[in-house]
PDB file of N, CA and C in Angstrom:
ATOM      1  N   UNK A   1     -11.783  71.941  26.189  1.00  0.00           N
ATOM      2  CA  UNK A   1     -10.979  70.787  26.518  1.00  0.00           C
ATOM      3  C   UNK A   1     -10.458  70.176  25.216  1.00  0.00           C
ATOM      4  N   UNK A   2      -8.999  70.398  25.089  1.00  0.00           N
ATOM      5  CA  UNK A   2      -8.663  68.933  23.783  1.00  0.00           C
ATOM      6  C   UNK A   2      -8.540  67.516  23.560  1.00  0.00           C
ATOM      7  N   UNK A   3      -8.795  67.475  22.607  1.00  0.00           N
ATOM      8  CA  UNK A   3      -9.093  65.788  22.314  1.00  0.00           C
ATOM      9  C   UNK A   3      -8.050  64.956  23.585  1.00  0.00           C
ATOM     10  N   UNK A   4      -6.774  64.949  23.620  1.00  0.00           N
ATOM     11  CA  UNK A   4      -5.967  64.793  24.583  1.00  0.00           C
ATOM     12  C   UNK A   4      -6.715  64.818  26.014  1.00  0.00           C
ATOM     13  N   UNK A   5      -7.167  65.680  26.187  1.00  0.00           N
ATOM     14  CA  UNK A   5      -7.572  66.088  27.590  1.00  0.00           C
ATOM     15  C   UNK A   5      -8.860  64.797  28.073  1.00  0.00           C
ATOM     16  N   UNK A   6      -9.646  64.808  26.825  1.00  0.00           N
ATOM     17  CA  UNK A   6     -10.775  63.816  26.847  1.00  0.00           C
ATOM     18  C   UNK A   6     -10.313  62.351  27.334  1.00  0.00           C
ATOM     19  N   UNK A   7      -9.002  62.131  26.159  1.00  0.00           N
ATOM     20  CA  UNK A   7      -8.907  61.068  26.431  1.00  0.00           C
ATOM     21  C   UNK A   7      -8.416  60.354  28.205  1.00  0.00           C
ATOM     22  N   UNK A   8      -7.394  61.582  28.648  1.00  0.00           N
ATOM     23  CA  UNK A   8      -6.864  61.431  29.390  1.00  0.00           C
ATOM     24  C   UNK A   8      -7.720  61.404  30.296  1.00  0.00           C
ATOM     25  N   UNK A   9      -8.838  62.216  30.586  1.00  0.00           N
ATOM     26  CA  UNK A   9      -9.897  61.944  31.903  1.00  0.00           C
ATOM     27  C   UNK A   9     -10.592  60.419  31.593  1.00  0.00           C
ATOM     28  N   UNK A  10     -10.952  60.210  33.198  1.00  0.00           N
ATOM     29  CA  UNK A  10     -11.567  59.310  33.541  1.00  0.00           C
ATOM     30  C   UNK A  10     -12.958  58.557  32.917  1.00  0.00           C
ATOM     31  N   UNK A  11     -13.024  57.429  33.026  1.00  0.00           N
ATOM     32  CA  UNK A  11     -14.406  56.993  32.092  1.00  0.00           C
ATOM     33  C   UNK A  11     -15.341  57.755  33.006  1.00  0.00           C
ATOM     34  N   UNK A  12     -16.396  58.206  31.924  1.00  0.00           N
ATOM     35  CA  UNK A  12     -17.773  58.446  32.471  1.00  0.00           C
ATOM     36  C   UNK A  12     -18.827  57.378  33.179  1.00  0.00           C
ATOM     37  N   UNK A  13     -19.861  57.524  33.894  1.00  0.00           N
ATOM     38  CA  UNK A  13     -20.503  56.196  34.171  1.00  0.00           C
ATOM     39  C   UNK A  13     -21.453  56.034  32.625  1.00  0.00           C
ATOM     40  N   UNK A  14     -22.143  54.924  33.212  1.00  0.00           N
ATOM     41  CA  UNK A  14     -22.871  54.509  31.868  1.00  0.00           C
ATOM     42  C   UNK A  14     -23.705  55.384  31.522  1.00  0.00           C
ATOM     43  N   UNK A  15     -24.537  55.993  30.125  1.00  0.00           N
ATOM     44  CA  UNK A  15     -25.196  56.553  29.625  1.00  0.00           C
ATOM     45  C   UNK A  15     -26.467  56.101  29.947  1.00  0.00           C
ATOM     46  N   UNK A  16     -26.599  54.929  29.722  1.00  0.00           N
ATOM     47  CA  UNK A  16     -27.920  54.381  30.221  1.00  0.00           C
ATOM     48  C   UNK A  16     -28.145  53.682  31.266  1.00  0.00           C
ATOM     49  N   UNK A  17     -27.383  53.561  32.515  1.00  0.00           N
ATOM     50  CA  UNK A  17     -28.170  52.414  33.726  1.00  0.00           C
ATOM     51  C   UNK A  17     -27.204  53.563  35.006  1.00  0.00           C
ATOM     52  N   UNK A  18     -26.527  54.493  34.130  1.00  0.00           N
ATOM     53  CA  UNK A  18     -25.474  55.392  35.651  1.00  0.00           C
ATOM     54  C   UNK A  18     -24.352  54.803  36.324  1.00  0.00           C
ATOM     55  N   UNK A  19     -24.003  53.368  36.101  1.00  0.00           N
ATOM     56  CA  UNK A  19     -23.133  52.754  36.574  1.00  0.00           C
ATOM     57  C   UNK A  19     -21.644  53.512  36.413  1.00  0.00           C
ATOM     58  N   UNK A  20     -21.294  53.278  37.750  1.00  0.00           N
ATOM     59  CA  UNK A  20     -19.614  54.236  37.398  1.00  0.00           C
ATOM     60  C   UNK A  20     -18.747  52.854  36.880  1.00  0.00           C
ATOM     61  N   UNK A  21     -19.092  51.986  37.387  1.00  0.00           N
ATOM     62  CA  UNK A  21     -18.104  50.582  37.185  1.00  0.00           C
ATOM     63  C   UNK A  21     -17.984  50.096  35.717  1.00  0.00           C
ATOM     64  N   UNK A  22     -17.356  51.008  35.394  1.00  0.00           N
ATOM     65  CA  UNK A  22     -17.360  50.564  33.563  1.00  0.00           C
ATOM     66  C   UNK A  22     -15.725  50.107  33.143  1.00  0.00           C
ATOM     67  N   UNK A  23     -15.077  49.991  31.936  1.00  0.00           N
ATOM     68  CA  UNK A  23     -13.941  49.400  32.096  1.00  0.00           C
ATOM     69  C   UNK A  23     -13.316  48.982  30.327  1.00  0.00           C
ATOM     70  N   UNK A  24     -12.486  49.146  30.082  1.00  0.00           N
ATOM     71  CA  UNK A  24     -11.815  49.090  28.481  1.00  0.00           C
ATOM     72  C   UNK A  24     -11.189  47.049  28.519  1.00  0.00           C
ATOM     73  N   UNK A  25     -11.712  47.010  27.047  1.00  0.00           N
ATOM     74  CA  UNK A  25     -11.901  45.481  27.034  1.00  0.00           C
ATOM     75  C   UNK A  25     -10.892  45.855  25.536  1.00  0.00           C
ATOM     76  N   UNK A  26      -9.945  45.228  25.338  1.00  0.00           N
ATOM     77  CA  UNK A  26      -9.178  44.949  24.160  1.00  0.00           C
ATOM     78  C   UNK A  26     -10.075  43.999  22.915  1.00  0.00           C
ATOM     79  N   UNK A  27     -11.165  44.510  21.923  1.00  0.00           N
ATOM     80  CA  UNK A  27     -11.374  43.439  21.259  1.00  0.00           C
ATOM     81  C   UNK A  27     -10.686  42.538  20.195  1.00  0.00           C
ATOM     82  N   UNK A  28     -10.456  43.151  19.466  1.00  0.00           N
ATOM     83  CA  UNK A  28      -9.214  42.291  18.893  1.00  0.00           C
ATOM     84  C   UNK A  28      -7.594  42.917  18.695  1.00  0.00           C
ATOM     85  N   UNK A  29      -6.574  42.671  17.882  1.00  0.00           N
ATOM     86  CA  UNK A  29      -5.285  42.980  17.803  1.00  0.00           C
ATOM     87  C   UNK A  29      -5.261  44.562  18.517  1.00  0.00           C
ATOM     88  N   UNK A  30      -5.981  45.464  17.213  1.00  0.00           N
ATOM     89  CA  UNK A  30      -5.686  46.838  17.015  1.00  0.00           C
ATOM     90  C   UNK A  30      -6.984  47.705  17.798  1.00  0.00           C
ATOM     91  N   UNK A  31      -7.691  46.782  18.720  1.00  0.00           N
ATOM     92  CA  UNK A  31      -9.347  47.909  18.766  1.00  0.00           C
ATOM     93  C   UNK A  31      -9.645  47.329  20.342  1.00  0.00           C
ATOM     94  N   UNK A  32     -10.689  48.114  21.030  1.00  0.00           N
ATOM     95  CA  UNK A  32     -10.833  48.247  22.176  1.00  0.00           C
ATOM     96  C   UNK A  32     -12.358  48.363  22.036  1.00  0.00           C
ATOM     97  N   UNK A  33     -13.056  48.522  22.875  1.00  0.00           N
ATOM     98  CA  UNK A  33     -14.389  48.838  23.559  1.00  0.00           C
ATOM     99  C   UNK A  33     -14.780  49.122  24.630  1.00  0.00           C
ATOM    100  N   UNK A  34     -15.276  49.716  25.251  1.00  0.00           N
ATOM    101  CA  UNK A  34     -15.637  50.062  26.897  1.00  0.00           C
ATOM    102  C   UNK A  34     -17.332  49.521  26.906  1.00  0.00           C
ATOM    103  N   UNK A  35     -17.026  49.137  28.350  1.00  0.00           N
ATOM    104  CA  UNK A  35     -18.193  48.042  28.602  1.00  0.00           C
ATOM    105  C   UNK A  35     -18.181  48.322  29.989  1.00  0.00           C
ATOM    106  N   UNK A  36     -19.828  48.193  30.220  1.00  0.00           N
ATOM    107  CA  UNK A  36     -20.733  48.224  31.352  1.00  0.00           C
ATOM    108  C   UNK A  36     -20.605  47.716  32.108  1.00  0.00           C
ATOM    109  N   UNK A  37     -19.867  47.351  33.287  1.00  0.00           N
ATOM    110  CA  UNK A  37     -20.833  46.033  34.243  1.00  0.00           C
ATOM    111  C   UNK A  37     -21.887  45.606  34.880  1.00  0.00           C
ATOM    112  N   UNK A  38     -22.843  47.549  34.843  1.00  0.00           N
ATOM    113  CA  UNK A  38     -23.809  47.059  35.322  1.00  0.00           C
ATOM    114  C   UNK A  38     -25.064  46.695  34.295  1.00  0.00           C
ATOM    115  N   UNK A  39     -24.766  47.248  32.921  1.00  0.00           N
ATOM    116  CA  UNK A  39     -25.915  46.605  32.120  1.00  0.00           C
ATOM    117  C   UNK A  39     -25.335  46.240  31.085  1.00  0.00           C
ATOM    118  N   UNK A  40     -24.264  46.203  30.957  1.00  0.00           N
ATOM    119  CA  UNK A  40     -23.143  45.006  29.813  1.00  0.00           C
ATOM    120  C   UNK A  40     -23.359  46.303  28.128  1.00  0.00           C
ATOM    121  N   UNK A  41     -23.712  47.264  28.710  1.00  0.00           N
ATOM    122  CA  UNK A  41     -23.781  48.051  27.495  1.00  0.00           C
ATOM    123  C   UNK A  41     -22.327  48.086  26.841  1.00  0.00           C
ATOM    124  N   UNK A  42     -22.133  48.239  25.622  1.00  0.00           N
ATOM    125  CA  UNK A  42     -20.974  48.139  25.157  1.00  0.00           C
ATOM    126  C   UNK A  42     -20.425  49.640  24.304  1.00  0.00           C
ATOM    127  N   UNK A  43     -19.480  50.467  24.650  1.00  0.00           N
ATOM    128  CA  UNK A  43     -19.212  51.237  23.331  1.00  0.00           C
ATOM    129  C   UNK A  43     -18.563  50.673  22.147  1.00  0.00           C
ATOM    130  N   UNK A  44     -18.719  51.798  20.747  1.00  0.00           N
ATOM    131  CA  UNK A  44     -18.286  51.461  19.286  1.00  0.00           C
ATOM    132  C   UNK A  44     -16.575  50.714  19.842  1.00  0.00           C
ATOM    133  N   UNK A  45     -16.333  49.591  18.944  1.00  0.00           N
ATOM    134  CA  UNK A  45     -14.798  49.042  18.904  1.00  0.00           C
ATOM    135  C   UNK A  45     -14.082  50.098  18.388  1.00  0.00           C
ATOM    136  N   UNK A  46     -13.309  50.376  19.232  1.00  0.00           N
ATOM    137  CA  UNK A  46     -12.546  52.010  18.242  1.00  0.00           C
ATOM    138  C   UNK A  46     -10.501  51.346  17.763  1.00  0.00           C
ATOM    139  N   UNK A  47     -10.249  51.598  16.841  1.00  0.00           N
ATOM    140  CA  UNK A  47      -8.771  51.654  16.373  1.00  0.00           C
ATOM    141  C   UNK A  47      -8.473  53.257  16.615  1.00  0.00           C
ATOM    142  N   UNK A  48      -7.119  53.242  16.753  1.00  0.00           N
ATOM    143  CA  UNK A  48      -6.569  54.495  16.634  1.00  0.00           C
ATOM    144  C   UNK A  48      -6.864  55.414  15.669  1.00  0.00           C
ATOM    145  N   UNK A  49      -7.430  56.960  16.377  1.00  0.00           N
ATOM    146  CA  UNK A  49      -7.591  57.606  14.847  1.00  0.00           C
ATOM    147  C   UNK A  49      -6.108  58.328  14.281  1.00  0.00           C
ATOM    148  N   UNK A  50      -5.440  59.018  15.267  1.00  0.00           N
ATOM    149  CA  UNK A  50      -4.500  59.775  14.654  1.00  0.00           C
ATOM    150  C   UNK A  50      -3.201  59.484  15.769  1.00  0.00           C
ATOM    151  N   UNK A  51      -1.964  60.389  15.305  1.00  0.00           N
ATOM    152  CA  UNK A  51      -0.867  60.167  16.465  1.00  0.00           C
ATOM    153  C   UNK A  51      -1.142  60.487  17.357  1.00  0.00           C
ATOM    154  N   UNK A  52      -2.232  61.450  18.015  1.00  0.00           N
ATOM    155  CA  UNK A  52      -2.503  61.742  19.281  1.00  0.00           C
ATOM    156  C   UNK A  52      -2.819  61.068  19.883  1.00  0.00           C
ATOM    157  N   UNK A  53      -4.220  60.015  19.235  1.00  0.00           N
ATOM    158  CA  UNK A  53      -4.129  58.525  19.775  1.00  0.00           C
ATOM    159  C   UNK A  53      -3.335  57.636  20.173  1.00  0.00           C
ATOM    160  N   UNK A  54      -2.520  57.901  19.395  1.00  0.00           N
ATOM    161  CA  UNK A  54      -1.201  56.526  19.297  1.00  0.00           C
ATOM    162  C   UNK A  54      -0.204  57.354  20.411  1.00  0.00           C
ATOM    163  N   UNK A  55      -0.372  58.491  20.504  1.00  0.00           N
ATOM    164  CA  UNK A  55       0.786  58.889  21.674  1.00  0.00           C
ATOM    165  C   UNK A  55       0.201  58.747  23.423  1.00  0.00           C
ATOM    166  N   UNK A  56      -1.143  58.974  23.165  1.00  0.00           N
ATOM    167  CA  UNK A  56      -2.163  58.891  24.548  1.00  0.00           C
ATOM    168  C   UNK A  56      -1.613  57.610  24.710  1.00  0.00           C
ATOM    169  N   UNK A  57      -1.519  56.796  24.047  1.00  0.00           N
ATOM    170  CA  UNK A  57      -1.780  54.959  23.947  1.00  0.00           C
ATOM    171  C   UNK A  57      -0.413  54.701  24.696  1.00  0.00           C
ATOM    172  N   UNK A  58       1.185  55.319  24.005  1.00  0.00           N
ATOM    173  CA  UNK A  58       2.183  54.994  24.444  1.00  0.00           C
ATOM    174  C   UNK A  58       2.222  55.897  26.144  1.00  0.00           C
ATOM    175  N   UNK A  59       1.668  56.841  25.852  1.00  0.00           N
ATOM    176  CA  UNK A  59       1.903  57.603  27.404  1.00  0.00           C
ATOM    177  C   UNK A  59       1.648  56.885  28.741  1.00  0.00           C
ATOM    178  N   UNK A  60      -0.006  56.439  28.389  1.00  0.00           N
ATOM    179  CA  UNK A  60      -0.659  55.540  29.358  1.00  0.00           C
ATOM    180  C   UNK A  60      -0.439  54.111  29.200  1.00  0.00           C
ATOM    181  N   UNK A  61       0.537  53.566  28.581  1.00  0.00           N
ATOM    182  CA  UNK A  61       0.385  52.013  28.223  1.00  0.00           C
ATOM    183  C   UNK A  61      -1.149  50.856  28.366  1.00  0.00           C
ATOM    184  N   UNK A  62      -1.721  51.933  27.225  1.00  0.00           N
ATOM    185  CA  UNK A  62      -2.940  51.542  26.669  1.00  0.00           C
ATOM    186  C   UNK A  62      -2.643  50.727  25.934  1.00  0.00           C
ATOM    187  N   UNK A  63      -3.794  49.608  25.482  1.00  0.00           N
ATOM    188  CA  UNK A  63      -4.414  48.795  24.024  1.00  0.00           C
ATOM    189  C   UNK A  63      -4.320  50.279  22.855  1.00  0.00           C
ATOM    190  N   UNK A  64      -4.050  49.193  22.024  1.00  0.00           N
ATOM    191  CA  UNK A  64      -4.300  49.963  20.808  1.00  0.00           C
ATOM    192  C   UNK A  64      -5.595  50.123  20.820  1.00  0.00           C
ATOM    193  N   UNK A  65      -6.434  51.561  19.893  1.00  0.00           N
ATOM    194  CA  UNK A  65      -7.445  51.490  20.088  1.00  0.00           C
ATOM    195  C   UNK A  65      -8.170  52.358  21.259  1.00  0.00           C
ATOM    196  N   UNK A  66      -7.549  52.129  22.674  1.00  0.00           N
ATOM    197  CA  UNK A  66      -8.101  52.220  23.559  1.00  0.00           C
ATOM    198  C   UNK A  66      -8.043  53.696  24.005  1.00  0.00           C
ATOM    199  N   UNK A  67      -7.426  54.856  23.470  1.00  0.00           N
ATOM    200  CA  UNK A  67      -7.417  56.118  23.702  1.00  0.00           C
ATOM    201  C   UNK A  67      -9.290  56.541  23.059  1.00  0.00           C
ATOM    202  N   UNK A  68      -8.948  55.965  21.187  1.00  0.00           N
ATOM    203  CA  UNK A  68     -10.452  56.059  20.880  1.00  0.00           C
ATOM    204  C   UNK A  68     -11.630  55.944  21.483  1.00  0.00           C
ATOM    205  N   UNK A  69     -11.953  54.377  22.232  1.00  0.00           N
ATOM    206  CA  UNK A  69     -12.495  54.151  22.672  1.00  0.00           C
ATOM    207  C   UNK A  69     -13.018  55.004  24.276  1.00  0.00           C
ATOM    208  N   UNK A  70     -12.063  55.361  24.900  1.00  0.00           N
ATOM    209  CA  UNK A  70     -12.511  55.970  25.987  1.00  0.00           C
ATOM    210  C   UNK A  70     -13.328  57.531  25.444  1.00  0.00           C
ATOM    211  N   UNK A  71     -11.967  58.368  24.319  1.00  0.00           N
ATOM    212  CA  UNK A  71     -13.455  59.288  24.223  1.00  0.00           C
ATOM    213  C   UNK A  71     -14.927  59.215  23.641  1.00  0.00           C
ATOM    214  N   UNK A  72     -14.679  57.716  22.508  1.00  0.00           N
ATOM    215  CA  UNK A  72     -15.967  57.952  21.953  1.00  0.00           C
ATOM    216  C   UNK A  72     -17.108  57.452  23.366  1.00  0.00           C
ATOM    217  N   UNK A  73     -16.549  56.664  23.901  1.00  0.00           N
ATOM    218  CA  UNK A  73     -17.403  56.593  25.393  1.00  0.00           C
ATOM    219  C   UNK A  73     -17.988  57.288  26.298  1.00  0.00           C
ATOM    220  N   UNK A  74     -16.931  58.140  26.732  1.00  0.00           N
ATOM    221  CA  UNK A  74     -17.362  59.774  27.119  1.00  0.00           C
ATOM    222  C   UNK A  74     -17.906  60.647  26.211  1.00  0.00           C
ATOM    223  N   UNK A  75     -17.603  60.304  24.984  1.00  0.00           N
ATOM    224  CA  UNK A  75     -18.504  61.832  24.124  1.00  0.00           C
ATOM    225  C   UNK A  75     -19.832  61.821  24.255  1.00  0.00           C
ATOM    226  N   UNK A  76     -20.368  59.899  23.841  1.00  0.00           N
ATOM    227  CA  UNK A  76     -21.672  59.196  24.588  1.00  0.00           C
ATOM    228  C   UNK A  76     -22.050  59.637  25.656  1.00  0.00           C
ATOM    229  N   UNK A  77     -21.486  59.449  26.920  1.00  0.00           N
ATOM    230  CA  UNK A  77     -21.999  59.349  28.274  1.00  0.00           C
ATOM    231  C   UNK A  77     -22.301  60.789  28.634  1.00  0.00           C
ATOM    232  N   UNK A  78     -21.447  62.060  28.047  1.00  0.00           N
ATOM    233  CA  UNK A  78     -21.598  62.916  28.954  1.00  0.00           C
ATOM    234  C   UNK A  78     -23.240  64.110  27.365  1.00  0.00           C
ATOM    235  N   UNK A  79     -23.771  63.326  26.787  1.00  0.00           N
ATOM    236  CA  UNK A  79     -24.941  63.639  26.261  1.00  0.00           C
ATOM    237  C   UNK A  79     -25.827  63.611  27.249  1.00  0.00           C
ATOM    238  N   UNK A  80     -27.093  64.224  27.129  1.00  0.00           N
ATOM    239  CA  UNK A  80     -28.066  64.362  28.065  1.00  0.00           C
ATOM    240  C   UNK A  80     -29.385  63.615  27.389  1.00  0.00           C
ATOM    241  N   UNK A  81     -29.862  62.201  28.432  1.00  0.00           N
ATOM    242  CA  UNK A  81     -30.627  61.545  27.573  1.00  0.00           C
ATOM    243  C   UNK A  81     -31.287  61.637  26.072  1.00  0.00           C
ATOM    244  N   UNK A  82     -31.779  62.942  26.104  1.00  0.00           N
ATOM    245  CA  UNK A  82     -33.060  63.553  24.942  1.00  0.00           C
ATOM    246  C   UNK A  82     -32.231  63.586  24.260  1.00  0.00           C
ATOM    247  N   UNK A  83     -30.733  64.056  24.171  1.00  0.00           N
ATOM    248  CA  UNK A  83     -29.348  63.984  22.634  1.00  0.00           C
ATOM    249  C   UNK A  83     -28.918  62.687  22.394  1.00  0.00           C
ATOM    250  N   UNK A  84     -28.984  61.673  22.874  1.00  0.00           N
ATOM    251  CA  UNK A  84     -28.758  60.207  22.849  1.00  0.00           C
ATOM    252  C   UNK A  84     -28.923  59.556  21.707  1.00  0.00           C
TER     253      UNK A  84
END
C-alpha cells in the first residue's frame, strides 16, 4: 500500500480502548491530531511532511497537517499491542 493509499483510507479505531469513533482535530494554523472519543487518547500533532501530503490535503479539503496525522494514527493503531 502507498503512503497515499494510507492516507486516503479510513481512521483506524483506537489502539488502546478499540473505539471506532475517533476524529481529526486541527491544532493549531499548520498541524492536526486525531483524537479518541472514547478514551480522549490523542495522536502526535503532525504538519505536512511532503507534496504528497499537501496534495492528499488539497484533494480531500483537509487541515493542513491532517493527511500526516491520519497516517501516523493508523501506522499506531494498526500495531499489535506487544509492538506498541
Amino acid at each position: 500500500m502507498s503512503q497515499n493509499e494510507r492516507v486516503m483510507s479510513e481512521l483506524l479505531p483506537c489502539p488502546f480502548c478499540g473505539e471506532s469513533d475517533v476524529f481529526v482535530e486541527r491544532i493549531q494554523l499548520s498541524s492536526c491530531s486525531v483524537i479518541c472519543n472514547g478514551c480522549a487518547a490523542r495522536g502526535p500533532e503532525c504538519e505536512p511532511y511532503d507534496d504528497e501530503d499537501l496534495d492528499a490535503e488539497d484533494a480531500n479539503d483537509w487541515s493542513p497537517g491532517e493527511a500526516a496525522a491520519r497516517r501516523e494514527w493508523n501506522r499506531r493503531a494498526a500495531l499489535k499491542p506487544e509492538d506498541a
